[in-house]
Every structure is written in C-alpha cells, then in structure tokens.
C-alpha atoms as a PDB file:
ATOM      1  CA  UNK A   1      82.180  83.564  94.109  1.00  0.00           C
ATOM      2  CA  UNK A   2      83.610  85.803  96.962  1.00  0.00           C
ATOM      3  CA  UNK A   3      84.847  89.434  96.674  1.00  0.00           C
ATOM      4  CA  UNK A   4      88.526  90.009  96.508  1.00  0.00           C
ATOM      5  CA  UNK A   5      90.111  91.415  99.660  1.00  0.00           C
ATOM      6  CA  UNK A   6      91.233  94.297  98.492  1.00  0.00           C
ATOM      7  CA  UNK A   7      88.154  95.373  96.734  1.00  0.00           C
ATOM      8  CA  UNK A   8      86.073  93.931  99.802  1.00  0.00           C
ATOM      9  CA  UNK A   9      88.355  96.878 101.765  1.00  0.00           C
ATOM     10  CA  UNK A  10      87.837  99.766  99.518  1.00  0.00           C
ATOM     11  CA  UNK A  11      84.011  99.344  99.337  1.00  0.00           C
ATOM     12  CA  UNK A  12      83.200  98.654 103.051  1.00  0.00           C
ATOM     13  CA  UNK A  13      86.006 101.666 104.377  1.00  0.00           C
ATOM     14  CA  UNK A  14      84.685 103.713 106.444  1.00  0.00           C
ATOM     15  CA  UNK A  15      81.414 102.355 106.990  1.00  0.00           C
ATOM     16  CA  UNK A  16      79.848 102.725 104.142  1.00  0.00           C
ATOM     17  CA  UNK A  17      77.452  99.953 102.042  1.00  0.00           C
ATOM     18  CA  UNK A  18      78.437  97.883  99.541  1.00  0.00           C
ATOM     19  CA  UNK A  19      77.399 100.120  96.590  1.00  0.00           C
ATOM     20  CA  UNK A  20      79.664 103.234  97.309  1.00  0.00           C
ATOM     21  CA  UNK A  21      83.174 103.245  97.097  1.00  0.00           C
ATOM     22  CA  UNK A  22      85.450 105.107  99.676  1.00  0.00           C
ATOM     23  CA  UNK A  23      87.269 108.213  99.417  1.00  0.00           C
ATOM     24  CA  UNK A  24      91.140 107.747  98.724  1.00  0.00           C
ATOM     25  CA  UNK A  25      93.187 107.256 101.787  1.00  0.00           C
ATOM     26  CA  UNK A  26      95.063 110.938 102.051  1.00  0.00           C
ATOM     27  CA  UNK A  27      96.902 112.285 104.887  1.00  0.00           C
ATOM     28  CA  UNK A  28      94.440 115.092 106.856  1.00  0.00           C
ATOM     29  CA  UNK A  29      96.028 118.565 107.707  1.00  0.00           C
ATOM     30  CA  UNK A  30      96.759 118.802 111.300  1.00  0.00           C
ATOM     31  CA  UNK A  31      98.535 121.936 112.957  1.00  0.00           C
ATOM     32  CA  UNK A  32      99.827 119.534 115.685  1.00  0.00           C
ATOM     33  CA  UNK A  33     103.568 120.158 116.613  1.00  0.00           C
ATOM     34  CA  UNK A  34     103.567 117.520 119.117  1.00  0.00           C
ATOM     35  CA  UNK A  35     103.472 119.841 122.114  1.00  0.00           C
ATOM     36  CA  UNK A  36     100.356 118.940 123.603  1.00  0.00           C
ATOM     37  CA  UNK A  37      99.913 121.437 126.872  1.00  0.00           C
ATOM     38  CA  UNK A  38      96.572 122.602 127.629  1.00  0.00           C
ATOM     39  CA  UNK A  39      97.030 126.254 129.113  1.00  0.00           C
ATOM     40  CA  UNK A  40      94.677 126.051 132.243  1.00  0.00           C
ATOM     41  CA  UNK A  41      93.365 129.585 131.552  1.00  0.00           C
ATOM     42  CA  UNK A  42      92.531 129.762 127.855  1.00  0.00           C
ATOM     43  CA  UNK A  43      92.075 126.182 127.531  1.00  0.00           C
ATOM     44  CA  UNK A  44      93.939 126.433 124.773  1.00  0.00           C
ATOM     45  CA  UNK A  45      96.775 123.903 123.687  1.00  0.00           C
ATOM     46  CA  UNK A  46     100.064 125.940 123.193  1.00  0.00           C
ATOM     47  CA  UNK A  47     101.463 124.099 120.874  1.00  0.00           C
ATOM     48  CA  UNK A  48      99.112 124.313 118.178  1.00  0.00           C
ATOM     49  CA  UNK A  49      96.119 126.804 120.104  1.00  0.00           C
ATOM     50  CA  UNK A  50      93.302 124.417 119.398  1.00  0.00           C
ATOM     51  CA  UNK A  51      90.662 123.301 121.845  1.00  0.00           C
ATOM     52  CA  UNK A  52      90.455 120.281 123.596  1.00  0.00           C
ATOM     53  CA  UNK A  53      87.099 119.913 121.702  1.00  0.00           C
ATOM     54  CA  UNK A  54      88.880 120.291 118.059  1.00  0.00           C
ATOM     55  CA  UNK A  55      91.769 118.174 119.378  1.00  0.00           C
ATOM     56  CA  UNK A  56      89.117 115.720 120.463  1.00  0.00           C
ATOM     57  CA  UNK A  57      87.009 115.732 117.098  1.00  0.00           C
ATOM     58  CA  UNK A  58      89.859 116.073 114.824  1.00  0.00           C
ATOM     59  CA  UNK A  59      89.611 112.613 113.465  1.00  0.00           C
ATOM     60  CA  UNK A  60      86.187 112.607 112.766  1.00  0.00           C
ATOM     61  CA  UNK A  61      86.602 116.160 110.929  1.00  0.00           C
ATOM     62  CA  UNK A  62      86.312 116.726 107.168  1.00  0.00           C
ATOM     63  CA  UNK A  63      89.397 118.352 105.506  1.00  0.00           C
ATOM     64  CA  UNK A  64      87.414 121.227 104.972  1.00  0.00           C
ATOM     65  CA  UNK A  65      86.228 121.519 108.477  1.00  0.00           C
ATOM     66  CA  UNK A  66      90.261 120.738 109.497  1.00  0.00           C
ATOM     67  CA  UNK A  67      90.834 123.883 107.387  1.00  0.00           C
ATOM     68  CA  UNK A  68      88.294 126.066 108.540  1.00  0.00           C
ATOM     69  CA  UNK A  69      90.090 125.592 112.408  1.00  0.00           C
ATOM     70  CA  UNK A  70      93.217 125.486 111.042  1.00  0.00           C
ATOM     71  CA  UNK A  71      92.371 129.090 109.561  1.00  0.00           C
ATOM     72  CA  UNK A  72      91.676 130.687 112.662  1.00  0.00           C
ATOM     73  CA  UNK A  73      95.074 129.561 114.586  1.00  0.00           C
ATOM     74  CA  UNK A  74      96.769 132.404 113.933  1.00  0.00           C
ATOM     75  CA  UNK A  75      94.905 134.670 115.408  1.00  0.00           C
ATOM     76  CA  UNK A  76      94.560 132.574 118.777  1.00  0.00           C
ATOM     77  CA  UNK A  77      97.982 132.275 118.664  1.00  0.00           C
ATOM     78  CA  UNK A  78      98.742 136.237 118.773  1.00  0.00           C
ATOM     79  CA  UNK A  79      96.567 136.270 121.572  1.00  0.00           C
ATOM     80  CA  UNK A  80      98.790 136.232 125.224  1.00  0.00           C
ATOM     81  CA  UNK A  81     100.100 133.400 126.881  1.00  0.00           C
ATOM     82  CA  UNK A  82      99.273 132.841 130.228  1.00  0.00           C
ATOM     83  CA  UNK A  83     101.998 130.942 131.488  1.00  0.00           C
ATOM     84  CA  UNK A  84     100.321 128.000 132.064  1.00  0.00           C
ATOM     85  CA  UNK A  85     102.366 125.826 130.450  1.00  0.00           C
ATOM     86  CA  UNK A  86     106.704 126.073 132.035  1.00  0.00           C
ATOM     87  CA  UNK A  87     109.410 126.499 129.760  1.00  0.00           C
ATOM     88  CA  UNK A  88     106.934 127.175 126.587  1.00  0.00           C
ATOM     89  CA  UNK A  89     107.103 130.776 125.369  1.00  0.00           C
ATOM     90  CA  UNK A  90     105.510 132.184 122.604  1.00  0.00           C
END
C-alpha cells in the first residue's frame, strides 16, 4: 500500500530520508525592508546593512545563524553612509 501524500511530504521535506521527519514549516526572521541597494563602498545593503554574502545565504541559514547576523545590524547600521545609494538617508 502507498504512503499518503501528505505524510509522503512531511517525511521527504527538505531532503531528508524516509525515517526522519521534518522540522515544522515556520516563517525565518529576516531584517529585509524591501530596499535592496548595495552601497558600492561598504558593500553593504542600506536597507537592512547585510552583505551580499548573508543576503545570498539567507535561505540556506538556520534561525539561529539568521539571529546571530541579525544581532550585529545595529551596529553596521550606526556606522556612516556613503551615499551610494540616492534619495536613501540614514
């Protein structure tokens, strides 16, 4: 007899084998704010000061990893702006 769907989904999620069950879908923390400019001096992205490296790996991030970056935004973000980005001030 085959597996049911829905049990079929929560078992292989994620990519893991048949004899582990995955996590609870939950929505991640994200500092985004939807104003993705990279300021061409810091690298930095002024609307939420993370690198294009933690913007890039952000999905494949535990939560505790999204919290540890997520910790240390405020201090980026007291740190001066450029002006790389037009009509964004901080």
């Amino acid at each position: 007899m085959g597996m049911d769907p829905a049990r079929s989904r929560a078992v292989f999620a994620r990519g893991r084998g048949p004899l582990t069950r995955a996590s609870p879908v939950t929505t991640a923390s994200t500092p985004c704010v939807k104003t993705c400019i990279i300021d061409p001096v810091s690298r930095l992205c002024v609307g939420c000061w993370r690198t294009l490296d933690e913007i890039g790996g952000w999905s494949r991030m535990s939560e505790p990893e999204r919290l540890a970056v997520m910790a240390v935004l405020p201090a980026r973000a007291g740190r001066p702006h450029t002006g790389g980005a037009p009509g964004i001030r901080r």
